[in-house]
N, C-alpha and C. Protein backbone atom coordinates (compact mmCIF):
# COMPACT_ATOMS: atom_id res chain seq x y z
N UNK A 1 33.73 21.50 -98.13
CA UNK A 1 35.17 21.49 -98.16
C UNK A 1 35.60 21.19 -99.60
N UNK A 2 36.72 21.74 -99.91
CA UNK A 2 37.41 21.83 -101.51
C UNK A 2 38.24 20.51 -101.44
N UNK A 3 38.74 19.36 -102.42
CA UNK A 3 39.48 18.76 -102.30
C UNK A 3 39.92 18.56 -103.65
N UNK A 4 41.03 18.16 -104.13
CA UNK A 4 41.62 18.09 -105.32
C UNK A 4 41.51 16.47 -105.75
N UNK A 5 40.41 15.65 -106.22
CA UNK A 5 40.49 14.64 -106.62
C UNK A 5 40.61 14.08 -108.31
N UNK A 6 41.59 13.40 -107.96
CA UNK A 6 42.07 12.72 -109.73
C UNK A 6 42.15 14.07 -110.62
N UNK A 7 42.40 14.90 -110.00
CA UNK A 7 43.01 15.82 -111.16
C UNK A 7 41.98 17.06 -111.17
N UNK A 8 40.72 17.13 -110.31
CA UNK A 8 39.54 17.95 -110.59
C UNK A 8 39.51 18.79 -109.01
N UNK A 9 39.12 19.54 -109.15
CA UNK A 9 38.45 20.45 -107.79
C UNK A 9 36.71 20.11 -107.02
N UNK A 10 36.80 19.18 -106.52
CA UNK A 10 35.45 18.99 -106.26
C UNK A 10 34.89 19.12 -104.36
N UNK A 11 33.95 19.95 -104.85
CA UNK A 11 33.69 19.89 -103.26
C UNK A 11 32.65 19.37 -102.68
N UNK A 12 33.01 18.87 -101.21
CA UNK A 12 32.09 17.71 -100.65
C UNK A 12 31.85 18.34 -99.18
N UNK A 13 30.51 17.66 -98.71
CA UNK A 13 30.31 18.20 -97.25
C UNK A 13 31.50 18.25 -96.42
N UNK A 14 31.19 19.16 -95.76
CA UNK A 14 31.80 19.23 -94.52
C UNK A 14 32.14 18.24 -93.45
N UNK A 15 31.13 17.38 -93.35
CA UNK A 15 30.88 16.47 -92.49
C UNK A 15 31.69 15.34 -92.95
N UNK A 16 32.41 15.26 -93.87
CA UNK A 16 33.71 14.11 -94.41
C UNK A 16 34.61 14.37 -93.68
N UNK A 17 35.18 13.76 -92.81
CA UNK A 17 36.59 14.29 -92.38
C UNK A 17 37.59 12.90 -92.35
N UNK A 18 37.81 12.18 -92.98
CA UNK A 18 38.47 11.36 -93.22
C UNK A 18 38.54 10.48 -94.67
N UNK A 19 39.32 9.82 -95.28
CA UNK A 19 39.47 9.17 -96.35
C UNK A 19 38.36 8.25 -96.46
N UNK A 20 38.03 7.07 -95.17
CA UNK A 20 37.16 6.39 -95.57
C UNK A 20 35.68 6.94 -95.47
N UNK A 21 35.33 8.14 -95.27
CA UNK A 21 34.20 8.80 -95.28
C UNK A 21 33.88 9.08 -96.71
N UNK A 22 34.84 9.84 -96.76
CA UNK A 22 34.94 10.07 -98.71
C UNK A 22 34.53 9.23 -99.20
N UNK A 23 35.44 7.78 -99.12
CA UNK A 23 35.40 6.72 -100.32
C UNK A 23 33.49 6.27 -99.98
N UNK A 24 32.91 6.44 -98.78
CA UNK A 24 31.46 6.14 -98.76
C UNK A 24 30.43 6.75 -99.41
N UNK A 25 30.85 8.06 -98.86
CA UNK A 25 30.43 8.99 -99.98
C UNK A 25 30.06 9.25 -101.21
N UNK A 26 31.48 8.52 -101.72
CA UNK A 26 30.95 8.55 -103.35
C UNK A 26 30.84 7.13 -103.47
N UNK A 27 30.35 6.11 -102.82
CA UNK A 27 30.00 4.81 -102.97
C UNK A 27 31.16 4.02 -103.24
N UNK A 28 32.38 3.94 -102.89
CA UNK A 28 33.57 3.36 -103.03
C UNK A 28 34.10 2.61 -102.03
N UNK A 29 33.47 2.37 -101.02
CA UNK A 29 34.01 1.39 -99.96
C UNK A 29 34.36 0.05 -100.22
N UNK A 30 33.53 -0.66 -100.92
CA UNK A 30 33.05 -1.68 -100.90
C UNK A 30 34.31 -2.29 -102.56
N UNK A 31 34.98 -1.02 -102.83
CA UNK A 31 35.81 -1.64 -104.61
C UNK A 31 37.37 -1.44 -103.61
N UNK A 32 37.68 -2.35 -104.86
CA UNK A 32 39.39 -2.86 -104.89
C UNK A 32 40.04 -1.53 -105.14
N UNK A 33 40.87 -0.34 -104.36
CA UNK A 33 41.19 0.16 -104.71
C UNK A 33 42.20 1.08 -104.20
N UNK A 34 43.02 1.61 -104.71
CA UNK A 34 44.20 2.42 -104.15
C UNK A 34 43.92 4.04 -103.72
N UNK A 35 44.45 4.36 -102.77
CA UNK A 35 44.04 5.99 -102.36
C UNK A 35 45.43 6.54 -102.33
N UNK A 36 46.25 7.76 -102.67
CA UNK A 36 46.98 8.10 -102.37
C UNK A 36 46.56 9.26 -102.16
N UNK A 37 46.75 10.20 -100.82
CA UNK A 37 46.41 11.16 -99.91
C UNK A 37 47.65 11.76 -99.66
N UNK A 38 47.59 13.16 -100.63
CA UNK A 38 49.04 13.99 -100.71
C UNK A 38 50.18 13.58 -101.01
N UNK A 39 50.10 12.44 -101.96
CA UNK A 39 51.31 12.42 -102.37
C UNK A 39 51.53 10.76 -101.82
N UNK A 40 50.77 11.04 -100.80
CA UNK A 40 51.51 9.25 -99.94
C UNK A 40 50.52 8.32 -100.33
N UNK A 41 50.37 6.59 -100.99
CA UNK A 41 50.09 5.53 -100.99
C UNK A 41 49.67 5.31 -99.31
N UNK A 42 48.26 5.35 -99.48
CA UNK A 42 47.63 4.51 -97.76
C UNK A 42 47.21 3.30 -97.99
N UNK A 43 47.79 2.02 -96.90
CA UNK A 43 47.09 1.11 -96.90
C UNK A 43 45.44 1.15 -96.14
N UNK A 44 44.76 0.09 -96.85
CA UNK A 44 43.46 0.11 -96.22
C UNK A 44 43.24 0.67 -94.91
N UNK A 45 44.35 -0.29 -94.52
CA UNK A 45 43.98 0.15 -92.77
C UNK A 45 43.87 1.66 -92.15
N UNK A 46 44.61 2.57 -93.25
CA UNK A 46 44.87 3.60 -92.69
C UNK A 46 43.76 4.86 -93.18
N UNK A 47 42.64 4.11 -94.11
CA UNK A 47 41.44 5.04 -94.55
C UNK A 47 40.76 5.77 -93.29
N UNK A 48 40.43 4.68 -92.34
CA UNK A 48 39.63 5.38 -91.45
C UNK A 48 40.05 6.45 -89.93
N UNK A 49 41.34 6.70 -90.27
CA UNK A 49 42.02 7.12 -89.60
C UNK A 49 43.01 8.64 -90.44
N UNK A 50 42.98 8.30 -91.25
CA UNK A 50 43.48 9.47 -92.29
C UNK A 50 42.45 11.12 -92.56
N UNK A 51 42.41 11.73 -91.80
CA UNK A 51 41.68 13.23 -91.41
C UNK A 51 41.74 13.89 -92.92
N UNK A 52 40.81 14.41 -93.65
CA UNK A 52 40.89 15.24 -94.72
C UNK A 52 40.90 17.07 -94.18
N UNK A 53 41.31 17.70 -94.79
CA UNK A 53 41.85 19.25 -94.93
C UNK A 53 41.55 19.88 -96.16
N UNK A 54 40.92 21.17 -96.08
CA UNK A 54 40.67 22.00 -97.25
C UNK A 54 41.83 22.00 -98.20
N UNK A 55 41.68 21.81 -99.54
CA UNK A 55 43.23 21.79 -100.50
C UNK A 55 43.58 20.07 -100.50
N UNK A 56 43.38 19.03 -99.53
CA UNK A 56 44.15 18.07 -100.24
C UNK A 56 43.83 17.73 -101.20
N UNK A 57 45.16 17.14 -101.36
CA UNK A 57 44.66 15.78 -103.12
C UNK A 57 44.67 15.02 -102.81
N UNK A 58 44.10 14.05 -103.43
CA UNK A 58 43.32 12.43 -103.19
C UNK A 58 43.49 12.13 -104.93
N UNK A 59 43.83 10.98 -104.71
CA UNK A 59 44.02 10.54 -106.36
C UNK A 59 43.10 9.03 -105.69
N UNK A 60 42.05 8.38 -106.47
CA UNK A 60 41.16 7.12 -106.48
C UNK A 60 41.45 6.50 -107.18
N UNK A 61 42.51 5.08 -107.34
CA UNK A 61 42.21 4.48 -108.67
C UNK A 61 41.28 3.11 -108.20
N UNK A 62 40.41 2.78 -108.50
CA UNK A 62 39.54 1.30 -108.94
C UNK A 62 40.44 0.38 -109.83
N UNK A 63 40.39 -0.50 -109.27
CA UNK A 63 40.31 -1.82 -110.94
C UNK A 63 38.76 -2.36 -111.05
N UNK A 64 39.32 -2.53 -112.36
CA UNK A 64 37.94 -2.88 -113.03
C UNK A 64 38.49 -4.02 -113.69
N UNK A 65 37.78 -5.19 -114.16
CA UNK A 65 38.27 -6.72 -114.51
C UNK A 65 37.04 -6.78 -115.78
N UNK A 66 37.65 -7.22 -116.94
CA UNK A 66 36.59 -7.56 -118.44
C UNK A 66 38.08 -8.33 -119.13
N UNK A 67 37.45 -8.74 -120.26
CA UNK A 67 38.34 -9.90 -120.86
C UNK A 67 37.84 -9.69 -122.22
């Protein structure tokens, strides 16, 4: 499946069909971080319940903490 993340075209199995699948996927479960899925800001709660579709965008931001 095609998805439009942070600005790039990247495609991922088939077998992803939701936000928090993705974020496992690319090893992101486990970080502090914001998803916005088409446009809309999801809270956590709503990763594993949020269905992915050929064409969306997904924007990932992480924080990262240094001093």
């Amino acid at each position: 499946m095609k998805l439009h993340i942070n600005g790039q075209n990247v495609e991922v199995p088939d077998t992803i069909r939701t936000i928090e699948e993705l974020l496992a996927h690319f090893e992101l479960q486990e970080k502090m971080l914001v998803v916005e899925h088409n446009q809309n800001i999801l809270q956590k709660e709503e990763h594993e319940n949020t269905e992915l579709s050929e064409g969306h965008k997904i924007e990932i931001v992480h924080f990262v903490g240094g001093g």
